[in-house]
N, C-alpha and C. Protein backbone atom coordinates (compact mmCIF):
# COMPACT_ATOMS: atom_id res chain seq x y z
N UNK A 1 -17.02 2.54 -5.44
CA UNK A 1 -15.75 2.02 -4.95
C UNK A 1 -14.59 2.56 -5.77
N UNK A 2 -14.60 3.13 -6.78
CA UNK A 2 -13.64 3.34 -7.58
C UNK A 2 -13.01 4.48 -7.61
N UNK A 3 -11.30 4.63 -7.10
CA UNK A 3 -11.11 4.94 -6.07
C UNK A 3 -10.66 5.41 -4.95
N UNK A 4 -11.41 4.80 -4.25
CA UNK A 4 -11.37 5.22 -3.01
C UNK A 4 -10.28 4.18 -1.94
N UNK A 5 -9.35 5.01 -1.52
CA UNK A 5 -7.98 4.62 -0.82
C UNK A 5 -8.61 3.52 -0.15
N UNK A 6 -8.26 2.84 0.14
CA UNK A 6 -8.62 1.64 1.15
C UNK A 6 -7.78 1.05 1.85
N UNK A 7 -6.29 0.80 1.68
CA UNK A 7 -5.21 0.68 2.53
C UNK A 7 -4.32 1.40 2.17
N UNK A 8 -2.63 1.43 3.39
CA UNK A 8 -2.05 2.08 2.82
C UNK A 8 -0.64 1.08 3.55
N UNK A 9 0.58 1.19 2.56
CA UNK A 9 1.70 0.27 3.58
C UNK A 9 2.70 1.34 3.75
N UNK A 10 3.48 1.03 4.70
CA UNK A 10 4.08 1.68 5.13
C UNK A 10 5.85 0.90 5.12
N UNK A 11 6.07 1.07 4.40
CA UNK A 11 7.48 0.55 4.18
C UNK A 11 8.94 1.29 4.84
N UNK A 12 9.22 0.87 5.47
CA UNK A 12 10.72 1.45 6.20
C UNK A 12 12.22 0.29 5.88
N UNK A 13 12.94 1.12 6.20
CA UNK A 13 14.40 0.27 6.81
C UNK A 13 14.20 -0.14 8.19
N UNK A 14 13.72 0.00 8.91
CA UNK A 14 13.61 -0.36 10.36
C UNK A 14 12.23 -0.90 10.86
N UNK A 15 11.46 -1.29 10.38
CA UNK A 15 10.02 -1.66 11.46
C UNK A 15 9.81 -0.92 12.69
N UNK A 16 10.83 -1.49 13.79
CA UNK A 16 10.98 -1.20 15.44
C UNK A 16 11.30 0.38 15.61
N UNK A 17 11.57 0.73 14.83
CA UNK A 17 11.84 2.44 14.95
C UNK A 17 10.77 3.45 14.53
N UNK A 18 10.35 2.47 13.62
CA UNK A 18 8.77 3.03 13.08
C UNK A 18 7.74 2.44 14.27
N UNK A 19 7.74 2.00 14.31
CA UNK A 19 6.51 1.45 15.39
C UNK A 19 6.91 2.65 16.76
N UNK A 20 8.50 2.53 17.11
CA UNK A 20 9.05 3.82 18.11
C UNK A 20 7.84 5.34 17.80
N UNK A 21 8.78 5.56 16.40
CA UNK A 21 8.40 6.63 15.80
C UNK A 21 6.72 7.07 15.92
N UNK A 22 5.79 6.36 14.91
CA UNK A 22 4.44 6.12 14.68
C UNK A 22 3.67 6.09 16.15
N UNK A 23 4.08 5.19 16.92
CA UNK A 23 3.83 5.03 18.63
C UNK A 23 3.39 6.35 19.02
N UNK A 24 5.08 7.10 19.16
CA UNK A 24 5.00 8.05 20.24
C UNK A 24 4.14 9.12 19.69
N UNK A 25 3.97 9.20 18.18
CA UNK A 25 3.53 10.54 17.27
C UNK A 25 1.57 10.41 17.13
N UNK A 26 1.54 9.35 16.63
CA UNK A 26 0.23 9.26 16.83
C UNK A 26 -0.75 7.83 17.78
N UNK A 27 -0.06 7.73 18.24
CA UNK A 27 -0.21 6.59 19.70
C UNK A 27 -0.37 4.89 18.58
N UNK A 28 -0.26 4.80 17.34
CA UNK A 28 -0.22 3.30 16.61
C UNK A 28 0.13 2.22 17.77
N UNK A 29 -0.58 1.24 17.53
CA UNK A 29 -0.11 0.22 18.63
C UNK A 29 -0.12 -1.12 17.10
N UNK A 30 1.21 -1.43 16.77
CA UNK A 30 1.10 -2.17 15.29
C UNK A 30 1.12 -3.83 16.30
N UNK A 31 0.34 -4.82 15.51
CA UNK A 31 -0.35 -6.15 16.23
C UNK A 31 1.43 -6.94 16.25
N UNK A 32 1.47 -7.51 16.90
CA UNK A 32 2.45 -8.26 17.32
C UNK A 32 3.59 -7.51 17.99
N UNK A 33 4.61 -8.27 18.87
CA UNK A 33 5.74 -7.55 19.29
C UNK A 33 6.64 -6.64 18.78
N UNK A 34 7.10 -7.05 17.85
CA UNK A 34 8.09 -6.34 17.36
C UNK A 34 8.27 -6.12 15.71
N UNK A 35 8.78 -5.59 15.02
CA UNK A 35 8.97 -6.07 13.27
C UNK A 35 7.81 -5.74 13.02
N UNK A 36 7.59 -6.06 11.81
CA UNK A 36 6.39 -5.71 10.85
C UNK A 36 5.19 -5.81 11.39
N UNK A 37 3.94 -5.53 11.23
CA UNK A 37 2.88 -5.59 12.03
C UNK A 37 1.81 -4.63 10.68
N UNK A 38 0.81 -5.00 11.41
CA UNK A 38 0.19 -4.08 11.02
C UNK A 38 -0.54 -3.14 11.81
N UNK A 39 -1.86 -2.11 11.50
CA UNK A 39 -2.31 -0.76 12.23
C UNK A 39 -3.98 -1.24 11.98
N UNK A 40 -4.58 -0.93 12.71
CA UNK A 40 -6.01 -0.71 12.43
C UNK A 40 -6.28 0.93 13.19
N UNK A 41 -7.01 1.54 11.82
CA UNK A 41 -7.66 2.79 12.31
C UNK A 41 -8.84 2.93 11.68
N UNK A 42 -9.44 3.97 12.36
CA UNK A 42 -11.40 3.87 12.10
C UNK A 42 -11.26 3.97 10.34
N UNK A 43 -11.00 4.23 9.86
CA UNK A 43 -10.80 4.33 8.57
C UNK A 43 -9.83 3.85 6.87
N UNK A 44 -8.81 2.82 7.51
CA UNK A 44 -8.15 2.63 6.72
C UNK A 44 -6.58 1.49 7.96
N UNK A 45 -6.65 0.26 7.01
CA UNK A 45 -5.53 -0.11 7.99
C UNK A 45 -4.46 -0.37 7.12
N UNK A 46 -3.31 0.00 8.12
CA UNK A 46 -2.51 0.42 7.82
C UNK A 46 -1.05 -0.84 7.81
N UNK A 47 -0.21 -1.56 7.02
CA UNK A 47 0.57 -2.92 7.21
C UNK A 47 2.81 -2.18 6.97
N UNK A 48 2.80 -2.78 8.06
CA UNK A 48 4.08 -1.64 8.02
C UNK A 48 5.12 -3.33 8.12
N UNK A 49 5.99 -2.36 7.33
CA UNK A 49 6.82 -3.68 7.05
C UNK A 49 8.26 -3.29 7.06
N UNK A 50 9.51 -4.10 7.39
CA UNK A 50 10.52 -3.72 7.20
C UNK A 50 11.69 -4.01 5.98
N UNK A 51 12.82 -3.33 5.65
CA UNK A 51 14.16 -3.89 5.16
C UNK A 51 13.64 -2.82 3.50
N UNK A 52 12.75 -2.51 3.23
CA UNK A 52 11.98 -2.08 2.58
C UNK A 52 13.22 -0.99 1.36
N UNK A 53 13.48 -1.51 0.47
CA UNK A 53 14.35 -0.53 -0.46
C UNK A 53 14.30 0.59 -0.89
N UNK A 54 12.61 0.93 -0.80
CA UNK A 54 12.22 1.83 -1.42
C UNK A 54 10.72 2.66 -0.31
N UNK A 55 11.50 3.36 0.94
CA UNK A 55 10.70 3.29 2.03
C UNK A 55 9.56 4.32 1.60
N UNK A 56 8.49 4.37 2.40
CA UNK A 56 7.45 5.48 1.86
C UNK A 56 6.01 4.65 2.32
N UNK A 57 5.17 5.81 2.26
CA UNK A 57 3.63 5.22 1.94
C UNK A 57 3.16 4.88 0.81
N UNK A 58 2.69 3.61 0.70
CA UNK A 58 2.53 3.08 -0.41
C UNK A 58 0.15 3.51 -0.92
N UNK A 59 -0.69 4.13 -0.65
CA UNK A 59 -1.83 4.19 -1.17
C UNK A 59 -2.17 3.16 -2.04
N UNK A 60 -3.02 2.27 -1.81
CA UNK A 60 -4.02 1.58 -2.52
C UNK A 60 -5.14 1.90 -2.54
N UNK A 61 -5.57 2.21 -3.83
CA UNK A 61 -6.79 2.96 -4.26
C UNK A 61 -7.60 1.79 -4.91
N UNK A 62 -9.03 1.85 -4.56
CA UNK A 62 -10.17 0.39 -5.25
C UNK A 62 -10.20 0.92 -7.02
N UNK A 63 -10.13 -0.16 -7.76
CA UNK A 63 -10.96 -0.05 -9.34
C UNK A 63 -12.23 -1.13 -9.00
N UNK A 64 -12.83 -0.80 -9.78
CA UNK A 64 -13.75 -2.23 -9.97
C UNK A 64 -13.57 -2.70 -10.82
N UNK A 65 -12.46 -2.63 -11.94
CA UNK A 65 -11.85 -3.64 -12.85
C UNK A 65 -10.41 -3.10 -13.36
N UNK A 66 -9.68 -4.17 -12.62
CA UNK A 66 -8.43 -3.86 -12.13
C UNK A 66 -7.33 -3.84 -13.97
N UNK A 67 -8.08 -5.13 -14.73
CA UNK A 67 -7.29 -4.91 -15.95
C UNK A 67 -7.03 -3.85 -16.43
N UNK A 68 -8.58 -3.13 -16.66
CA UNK A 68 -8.86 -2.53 -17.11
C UNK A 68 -7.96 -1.00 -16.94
N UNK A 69 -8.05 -0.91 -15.57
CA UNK A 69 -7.18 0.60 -14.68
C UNK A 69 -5.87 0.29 -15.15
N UNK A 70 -5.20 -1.20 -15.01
CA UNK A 70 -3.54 -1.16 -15.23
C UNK A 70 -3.33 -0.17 -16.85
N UNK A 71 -4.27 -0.89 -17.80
CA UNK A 71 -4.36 -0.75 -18.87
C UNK A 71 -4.27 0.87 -19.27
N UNK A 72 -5.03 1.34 -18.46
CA UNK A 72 -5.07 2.83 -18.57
C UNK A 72 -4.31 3.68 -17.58
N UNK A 73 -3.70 3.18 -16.90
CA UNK A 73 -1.49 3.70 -16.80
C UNK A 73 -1.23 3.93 -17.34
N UNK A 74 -1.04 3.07 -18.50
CA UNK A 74 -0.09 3.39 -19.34
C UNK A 74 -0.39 4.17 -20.25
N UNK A 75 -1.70 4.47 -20.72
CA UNK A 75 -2.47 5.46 -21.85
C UNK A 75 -2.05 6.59 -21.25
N UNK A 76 -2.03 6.89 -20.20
CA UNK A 76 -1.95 8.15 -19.37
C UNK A 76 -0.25 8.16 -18.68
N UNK A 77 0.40 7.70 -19.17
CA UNK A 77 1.88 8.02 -19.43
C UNK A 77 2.68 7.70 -17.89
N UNK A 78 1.81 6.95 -17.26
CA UNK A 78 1.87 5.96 -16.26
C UNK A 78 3.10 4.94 -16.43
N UNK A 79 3.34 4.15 -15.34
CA UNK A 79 3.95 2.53 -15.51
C UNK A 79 3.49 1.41 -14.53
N UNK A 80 3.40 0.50 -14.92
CA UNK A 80 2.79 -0.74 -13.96
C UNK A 80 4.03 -1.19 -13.87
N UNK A 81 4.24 -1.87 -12.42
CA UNK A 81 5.65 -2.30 -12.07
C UNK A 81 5.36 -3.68 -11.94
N UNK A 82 6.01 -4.44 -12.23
CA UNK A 82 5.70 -6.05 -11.97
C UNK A 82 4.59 -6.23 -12.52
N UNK A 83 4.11 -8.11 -12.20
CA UNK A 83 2.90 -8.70 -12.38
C UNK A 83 2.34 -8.29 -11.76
N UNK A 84 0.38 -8.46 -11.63
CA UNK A 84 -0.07 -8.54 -10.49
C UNK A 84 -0.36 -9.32 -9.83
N UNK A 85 -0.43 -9.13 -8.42
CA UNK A 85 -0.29 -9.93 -7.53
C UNK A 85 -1.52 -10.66 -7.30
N UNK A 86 -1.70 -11.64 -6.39
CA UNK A 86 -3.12 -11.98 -6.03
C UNK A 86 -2.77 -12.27 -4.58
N UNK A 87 -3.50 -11.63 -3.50
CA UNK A 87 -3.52 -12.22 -2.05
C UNK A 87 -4.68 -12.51 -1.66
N UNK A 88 -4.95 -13.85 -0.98
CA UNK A 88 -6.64 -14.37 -0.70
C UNK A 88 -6.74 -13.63 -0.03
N UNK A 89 -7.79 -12.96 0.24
CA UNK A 89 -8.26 -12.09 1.61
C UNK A 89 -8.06 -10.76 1.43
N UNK A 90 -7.00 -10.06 0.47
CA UNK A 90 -6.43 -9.13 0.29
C UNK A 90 -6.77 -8.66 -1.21
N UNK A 91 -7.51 -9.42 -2.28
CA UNK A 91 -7.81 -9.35 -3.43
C UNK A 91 -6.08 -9.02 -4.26
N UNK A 92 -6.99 -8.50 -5.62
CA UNK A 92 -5.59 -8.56 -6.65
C UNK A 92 -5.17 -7.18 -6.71
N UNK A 93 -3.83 -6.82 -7.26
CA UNK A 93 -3.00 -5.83 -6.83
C UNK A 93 -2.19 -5.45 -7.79
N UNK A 94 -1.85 -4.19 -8.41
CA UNK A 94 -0.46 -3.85 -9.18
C UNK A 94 -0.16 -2.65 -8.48
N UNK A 95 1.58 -2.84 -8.22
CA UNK A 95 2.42 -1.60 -8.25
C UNK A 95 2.35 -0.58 -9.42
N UNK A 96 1.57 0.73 -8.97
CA UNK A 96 2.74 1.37 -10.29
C UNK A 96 2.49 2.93 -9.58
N UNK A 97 3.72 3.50 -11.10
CA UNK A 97 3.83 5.26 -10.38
C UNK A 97 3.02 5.94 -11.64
N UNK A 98 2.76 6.67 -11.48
CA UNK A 98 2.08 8.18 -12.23
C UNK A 98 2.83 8.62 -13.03
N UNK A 99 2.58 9.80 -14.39
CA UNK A 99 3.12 10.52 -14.98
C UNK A 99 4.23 11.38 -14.73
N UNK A 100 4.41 11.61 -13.29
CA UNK A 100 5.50 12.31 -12.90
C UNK A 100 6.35 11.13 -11.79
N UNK A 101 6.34 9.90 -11.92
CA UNK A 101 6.98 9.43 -11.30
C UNK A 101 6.49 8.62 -9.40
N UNK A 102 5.32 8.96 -9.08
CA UNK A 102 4.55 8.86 -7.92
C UNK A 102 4.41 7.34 -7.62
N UNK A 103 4.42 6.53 -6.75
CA UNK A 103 4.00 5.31 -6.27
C UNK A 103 2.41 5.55 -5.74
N UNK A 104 2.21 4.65 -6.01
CA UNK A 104 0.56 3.82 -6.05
C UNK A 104 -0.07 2.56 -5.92
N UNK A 105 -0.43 1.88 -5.33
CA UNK A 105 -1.42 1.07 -6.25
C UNK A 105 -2.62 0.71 -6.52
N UNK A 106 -2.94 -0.25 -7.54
CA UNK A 106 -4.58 -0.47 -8.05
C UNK A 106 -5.01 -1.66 -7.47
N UNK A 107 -6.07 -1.64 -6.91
CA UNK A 107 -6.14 -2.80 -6.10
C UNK A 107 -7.86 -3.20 -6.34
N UNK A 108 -8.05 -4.26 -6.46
CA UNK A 108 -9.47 -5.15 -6.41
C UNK A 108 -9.69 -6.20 -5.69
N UNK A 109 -10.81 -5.75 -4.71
CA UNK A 109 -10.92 -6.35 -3.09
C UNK A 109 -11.05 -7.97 -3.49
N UNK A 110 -11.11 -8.34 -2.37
CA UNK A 110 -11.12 -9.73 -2.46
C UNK A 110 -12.99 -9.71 -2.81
């Protein structure tokens, strides 16, 4: 498991333009009407969200011990952004970017 991408978010200024966008480009049908939603594909699903400051694909990659990975960010000239998170169902989570500045995160399944 360690890792290996397992979701990815998709952050915009607009939701409804992305869902436009994403729609027409690779046929996404995101669950609910309108706004944020999320994607299911054979391989990885995908949670698109709006108002988003800092728009982009966000990669969540599995550790099997999540302290442990934050911990070694920073050895490797990394940064962890915030606490980490915990979502039931969604396991635990940190933001961070890479040595040259990259967004990421480390994530341990529920």
């Amino acid at each position: 498991m360690n890792g290996q991408p397992s979701y990815i978010e998709l952050g915009v200024p607009d939701a409804d333009a992305a869902r436009t966008f994403y729609g027409a480009l690779l046929g996404w049908r995101p669950s609910g009407a309108a706004g944020p939603g999320s994607v299911s594909t054979p391989t990885l699903d995908i949670g698109l969200h709006g108002e988003d400051p800092q728009p982009g694909l966000l990669v969540f990659l599995d550790v099997d011990d999540l302290d442990a990975a934050i911990g070694r960010v920073a050895e490797l000239g990394g940064q962890v952004h915030g606490p980490v998170v915990e979502d039931e169902g969604f396991g635990r989570f940190a933001v961070c970017t890479d040595d040259q500045g990259v967004r990421f995160a480390l994530r341990r399944p529920s």
